[in-house]
PDB file of N, CA and C in Angstrom:
ATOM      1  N   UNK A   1      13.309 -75.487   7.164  1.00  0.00           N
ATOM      2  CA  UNK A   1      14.117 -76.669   7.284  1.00  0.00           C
ATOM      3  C   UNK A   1      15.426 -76.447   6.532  1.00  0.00           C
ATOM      4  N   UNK A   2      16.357 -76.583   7.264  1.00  0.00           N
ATOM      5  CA  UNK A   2      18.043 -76.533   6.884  1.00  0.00           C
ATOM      6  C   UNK A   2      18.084 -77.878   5.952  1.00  0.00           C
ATOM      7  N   UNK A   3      18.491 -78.015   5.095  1.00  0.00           N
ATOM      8  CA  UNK A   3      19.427 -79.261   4.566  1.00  0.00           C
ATOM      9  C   UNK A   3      20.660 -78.962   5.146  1.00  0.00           C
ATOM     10  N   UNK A   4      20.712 -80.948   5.231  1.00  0.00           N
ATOM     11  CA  UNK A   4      22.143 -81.366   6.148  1.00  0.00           C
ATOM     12  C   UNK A   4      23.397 -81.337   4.910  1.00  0.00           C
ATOM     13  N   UNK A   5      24.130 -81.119   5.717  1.00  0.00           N
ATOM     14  CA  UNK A   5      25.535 -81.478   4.367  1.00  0.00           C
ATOM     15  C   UNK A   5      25.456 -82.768   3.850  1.00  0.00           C
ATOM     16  N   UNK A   6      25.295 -82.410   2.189  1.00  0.00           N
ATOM     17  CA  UNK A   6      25.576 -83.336   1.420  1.00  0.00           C
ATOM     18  C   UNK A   6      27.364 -83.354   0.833  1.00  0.00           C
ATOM     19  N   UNK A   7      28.070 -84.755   1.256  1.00  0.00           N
ATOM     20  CA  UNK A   7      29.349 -84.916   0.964  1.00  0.00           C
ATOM     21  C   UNK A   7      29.775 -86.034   0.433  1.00  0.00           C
ATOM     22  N   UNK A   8      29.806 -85.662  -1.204  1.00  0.00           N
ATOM     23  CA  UNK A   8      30.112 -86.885  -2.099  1.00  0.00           C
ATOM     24  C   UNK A   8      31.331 -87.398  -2.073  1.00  0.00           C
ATOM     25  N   UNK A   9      32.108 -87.511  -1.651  1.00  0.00           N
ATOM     26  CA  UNK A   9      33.191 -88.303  -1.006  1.00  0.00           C
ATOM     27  C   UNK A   9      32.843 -89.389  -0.190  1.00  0.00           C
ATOM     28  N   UNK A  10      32.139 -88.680   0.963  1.00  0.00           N
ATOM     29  CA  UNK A  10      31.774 -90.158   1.954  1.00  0.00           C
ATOM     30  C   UNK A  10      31.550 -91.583   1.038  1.00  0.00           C
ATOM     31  N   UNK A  11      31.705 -92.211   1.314  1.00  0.00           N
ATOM     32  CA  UNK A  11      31.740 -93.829   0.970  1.00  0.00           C
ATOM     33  C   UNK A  11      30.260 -94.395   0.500  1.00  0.00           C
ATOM     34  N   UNK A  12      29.239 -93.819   1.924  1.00  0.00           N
ATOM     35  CA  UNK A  12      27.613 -94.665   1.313  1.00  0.00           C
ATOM     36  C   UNK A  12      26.994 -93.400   0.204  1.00  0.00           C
ATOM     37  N   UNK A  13      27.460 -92.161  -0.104  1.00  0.00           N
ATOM     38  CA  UNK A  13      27.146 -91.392  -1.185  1.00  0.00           C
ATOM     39  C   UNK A  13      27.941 -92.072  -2.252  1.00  0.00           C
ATOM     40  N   UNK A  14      28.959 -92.388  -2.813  1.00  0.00           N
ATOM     41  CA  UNK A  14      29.452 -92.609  -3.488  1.00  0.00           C
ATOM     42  C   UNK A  14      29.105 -94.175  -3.897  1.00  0.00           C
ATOM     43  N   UNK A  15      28.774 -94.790  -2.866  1.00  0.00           N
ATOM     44  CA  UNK A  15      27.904 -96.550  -3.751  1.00  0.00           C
ATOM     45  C   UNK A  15      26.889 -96.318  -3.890  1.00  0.00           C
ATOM     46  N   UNK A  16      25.984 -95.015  -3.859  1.00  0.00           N
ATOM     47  CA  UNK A  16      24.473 -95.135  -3.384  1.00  0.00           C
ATOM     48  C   UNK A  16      25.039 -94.451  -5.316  1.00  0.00           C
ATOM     49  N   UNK A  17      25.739 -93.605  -5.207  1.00  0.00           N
ATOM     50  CA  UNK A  17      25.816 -93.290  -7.352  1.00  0.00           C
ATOM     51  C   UNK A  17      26.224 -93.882  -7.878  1.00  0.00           C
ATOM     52  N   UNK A  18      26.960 -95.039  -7.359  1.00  0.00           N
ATOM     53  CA  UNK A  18      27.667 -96.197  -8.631  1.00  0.00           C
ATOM     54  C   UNK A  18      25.989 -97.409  -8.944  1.00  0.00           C
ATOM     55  N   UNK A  19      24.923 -97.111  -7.783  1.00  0.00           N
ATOM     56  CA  UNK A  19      23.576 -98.124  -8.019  1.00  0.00           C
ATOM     57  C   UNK A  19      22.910 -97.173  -8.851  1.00  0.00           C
ATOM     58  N   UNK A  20      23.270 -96.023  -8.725  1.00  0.00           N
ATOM     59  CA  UNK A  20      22.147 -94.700  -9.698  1.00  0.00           C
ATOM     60  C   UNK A  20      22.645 -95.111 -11.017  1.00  0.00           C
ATOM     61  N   UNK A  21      24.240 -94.824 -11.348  1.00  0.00           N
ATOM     62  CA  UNK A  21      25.125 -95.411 -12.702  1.00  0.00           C
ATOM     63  C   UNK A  21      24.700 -96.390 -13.439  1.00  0.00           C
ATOM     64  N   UNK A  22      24.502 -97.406 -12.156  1.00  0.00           N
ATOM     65  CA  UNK A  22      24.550 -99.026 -12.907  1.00  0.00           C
ATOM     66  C   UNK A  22      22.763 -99.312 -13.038  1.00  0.00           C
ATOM     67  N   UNK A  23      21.969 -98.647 -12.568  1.00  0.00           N
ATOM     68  CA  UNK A  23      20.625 -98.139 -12.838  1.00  0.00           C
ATOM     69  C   UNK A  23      20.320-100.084 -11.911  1.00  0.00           C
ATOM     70  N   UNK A  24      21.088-100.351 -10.789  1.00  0.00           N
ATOM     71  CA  UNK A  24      20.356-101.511  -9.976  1.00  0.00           C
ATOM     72  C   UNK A  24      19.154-101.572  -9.525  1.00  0.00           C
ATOM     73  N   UNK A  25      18.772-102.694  -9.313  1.00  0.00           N
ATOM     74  CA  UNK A  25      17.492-102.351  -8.348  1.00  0.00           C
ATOM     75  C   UNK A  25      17.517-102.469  -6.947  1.00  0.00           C
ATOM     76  N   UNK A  26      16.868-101.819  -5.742  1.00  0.00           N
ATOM     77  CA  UNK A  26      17.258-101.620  -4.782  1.00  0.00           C
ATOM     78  C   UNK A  26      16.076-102.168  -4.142  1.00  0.00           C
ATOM     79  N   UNK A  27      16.323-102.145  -2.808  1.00  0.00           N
ATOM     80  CA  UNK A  27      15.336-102.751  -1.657  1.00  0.00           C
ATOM     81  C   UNK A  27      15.159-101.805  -0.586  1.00  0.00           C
ATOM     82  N   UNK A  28      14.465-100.238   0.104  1.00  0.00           N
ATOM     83  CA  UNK A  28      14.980 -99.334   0.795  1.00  0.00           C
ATOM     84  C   UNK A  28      14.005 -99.835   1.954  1.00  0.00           C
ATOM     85  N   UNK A  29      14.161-100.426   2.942  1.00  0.00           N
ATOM     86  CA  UNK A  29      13.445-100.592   4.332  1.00  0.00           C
ATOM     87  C   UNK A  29      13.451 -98.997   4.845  1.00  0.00           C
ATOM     88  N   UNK A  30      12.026 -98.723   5.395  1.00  0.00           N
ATOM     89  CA  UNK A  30      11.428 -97.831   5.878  1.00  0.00           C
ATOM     90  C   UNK A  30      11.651 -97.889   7.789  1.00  0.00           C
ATOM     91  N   UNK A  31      11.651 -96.972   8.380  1.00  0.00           N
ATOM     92  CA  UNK A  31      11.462 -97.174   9.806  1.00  0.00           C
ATOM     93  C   UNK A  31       9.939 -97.883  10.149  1.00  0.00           C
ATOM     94  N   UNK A  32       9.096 -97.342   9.475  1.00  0.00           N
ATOM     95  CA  UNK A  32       7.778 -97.839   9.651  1.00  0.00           C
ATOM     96  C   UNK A  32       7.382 -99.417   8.970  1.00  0.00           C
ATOM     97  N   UNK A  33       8.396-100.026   8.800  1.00  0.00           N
ATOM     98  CA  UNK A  33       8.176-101.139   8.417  1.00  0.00           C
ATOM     99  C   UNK A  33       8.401-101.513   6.894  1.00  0.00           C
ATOM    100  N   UNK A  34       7.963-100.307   6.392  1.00  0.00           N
ATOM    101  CA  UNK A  34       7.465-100.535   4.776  1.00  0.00           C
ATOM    102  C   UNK A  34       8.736-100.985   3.879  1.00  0.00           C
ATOM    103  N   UNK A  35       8.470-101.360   2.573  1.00  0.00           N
ATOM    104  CA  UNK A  35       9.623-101.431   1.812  1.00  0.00           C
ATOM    105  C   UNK A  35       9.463-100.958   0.368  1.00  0.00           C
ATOM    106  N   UNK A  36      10.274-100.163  -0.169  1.00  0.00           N
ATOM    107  CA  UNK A  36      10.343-100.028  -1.532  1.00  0.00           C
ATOM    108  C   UNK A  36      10.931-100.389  -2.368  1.00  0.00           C
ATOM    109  N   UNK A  37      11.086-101.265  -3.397  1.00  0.00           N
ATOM    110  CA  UNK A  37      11.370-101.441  -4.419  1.00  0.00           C
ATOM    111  C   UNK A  37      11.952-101.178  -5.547  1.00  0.00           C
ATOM    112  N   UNK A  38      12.277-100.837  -6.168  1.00  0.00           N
ATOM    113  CA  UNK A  38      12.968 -99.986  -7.294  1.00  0.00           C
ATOM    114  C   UNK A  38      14.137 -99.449  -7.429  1.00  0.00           C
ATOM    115  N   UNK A  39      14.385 -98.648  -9.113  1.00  0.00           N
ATOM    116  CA  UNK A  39      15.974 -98.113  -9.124  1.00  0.00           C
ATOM    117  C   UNK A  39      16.111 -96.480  -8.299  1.00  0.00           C
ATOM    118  N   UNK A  40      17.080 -96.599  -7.708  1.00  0.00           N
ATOM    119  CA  UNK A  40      17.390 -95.087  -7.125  1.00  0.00           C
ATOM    120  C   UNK A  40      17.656 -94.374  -8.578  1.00  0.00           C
ATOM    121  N   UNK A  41      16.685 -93.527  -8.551  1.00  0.00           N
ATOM    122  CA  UNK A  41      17.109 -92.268  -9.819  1.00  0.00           C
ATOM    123  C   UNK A  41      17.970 -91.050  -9.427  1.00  0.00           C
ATOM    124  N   UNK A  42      18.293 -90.263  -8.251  1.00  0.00           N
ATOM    125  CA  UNK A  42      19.006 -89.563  -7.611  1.00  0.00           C
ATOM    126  C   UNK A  42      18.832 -89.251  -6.208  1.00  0.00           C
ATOM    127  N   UNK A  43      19.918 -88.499  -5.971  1.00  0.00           N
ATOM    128  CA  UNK A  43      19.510 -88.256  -4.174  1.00  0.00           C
ATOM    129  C   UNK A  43      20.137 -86.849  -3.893  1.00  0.00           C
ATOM    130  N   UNK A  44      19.203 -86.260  -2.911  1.00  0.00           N
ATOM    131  CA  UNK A  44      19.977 -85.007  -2.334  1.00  0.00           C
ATOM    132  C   UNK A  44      20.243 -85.155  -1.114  1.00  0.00           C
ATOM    133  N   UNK A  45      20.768 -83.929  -0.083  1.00  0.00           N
ATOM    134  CA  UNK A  45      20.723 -83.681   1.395  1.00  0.00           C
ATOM    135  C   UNK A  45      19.314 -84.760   1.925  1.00  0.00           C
ATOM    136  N   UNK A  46      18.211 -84.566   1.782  1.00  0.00           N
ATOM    137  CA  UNK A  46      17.305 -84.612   2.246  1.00  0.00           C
ATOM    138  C   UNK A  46      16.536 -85.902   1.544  1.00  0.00           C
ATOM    139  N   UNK A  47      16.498 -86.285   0.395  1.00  0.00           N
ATOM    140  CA  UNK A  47      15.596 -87.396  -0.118  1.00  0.00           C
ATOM    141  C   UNK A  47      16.409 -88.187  -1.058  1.00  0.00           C
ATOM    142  N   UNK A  48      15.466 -89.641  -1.329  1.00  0.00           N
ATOM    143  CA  UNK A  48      15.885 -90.104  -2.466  1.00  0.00           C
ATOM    144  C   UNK A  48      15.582 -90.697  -3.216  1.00  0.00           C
ATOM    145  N   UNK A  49      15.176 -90.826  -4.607  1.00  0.00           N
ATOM    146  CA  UNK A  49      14.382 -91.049  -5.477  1.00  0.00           C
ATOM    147  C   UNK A  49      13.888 -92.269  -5.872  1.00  0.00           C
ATOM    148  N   UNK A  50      13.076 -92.858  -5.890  1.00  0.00           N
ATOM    149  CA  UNK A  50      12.851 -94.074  -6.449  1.00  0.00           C
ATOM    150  C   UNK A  50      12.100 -94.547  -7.085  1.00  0.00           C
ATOM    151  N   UNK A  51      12.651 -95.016  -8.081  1.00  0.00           N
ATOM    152  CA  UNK A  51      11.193 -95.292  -9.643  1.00  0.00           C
ATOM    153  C   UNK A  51      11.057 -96.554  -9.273  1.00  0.00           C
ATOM    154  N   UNK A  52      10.000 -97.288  -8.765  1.00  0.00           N
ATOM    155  CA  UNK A  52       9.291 -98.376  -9.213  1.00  0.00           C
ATOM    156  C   UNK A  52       8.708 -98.952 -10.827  1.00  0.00           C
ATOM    157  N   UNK A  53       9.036 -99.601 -11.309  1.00  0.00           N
ATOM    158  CA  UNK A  53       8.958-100.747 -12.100  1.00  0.00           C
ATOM    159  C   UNK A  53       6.920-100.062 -12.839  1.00  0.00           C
ATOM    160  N   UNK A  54       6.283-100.255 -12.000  1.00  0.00           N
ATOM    161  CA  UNK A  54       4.818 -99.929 -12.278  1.00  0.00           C
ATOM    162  C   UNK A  54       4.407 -98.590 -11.648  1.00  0.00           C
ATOM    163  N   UNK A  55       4.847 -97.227 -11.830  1.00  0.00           N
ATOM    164  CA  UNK A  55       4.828 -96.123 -11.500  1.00  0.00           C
ATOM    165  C   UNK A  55       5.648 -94.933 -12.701  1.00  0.00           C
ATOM    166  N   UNK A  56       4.744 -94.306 -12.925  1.00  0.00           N
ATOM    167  CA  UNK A  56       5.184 -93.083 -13.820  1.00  0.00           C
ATOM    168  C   UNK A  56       6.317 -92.228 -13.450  1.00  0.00           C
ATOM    169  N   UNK A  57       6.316 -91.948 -11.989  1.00  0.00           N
ATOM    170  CA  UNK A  57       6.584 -91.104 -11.274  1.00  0.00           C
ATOM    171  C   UNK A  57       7.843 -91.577 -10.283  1.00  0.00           C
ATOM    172  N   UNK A  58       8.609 -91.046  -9.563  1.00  0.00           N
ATOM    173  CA  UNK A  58       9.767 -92.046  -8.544  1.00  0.00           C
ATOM    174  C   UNK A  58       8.993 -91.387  -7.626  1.00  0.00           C
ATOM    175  N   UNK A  59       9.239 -92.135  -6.336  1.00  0.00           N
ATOM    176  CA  UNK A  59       8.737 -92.119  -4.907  1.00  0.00           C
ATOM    177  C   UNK A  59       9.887 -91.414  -3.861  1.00  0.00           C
ATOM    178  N   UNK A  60       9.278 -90.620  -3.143  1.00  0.00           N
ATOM    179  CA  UNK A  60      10.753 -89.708  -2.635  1.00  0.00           C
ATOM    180  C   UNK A  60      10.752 -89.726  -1.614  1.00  0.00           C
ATOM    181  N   UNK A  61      11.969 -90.696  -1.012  1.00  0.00           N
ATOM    182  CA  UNK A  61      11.693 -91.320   0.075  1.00  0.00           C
ATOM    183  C   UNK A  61      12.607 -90.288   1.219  1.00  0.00           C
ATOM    184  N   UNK A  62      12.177 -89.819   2.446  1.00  0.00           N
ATOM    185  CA  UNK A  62      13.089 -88.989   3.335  1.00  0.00           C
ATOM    186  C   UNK A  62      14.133 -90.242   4.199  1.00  0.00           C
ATOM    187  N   UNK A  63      15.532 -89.381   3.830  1.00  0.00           N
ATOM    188  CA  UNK A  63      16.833 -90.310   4.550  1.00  0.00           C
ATOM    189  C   UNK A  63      16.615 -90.435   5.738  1.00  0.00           C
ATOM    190  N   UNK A  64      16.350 -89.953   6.665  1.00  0.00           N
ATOM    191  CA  UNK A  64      16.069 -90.172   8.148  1.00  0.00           C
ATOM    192  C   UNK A  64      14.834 -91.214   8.148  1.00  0.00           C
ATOM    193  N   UNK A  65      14.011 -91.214   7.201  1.00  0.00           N
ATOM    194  CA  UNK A  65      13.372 -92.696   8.056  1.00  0.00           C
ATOM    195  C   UNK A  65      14.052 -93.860   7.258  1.00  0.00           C
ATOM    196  N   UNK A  66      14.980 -93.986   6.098  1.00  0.00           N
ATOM    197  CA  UNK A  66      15.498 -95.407   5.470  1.00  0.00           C
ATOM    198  C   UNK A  66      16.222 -95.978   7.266  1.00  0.00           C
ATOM    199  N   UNK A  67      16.066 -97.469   7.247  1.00  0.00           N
ATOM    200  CA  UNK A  67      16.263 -98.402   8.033  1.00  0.00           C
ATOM    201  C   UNK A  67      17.819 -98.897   7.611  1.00  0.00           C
ATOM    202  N   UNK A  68      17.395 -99.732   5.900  1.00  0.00           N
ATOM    203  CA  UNK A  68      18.286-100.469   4.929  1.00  0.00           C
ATOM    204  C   UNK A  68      18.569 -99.883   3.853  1.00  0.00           C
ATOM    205  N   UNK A  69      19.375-100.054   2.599  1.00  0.00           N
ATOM    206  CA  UNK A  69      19.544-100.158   1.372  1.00  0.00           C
ATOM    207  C   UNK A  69      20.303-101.291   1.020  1.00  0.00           C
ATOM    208  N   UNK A  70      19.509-102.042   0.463  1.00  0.00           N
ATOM    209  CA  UNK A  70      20.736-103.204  -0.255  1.00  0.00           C
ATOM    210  C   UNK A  70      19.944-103.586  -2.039  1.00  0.00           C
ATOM    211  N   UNK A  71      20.838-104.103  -2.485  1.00  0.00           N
ATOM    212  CA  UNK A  71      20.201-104.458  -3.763  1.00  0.00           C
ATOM    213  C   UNK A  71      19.188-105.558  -4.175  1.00  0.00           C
ATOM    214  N   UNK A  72      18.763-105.877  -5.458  1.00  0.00           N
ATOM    215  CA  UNK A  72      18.385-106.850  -5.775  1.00  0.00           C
ATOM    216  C   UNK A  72      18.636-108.025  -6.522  1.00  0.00           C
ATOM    217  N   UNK A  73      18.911-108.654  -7.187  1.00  0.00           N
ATOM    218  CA  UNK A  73      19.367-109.560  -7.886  1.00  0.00           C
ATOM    219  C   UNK A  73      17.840-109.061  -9.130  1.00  0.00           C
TER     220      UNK A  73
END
């Protein structure tokens, strides 16, 4: 598997690190319905990290199935 170009310039890379910065909490809709919860801890070509609140560990979610990203209050 190739990783796709990652290009931190583009616009949704660059708010997706000002929510990593500001350590927000996020809302990531799944294609399959699902939803996750939590702060984005980082992201590459291919995934992106997410620590839930009640989890040791972040959850690594693949960019081709996110639906949404928006925040939380």
């Amino acid at each position: 598997m190739e990783p796709t170009s990652f290009d931190p310039s583009l616009p949704g890379i660059r708010l997706l690190q000002s929510w990593i910065r500001d350590q927000r909490t996020l809302s990531v809709e799944l294609s399959d319905g699902k939803r996750i919860d939590g702060r984005l801890t980082w992201q590459d070509p291919l995934y992106l990290a997410v620590q839930r609140d009640d989890a040791s560990d972040p959850i690594l979610v693949n960019r081709q199935l996110v639906l949404t990203i928006r925040t939380l209050i």
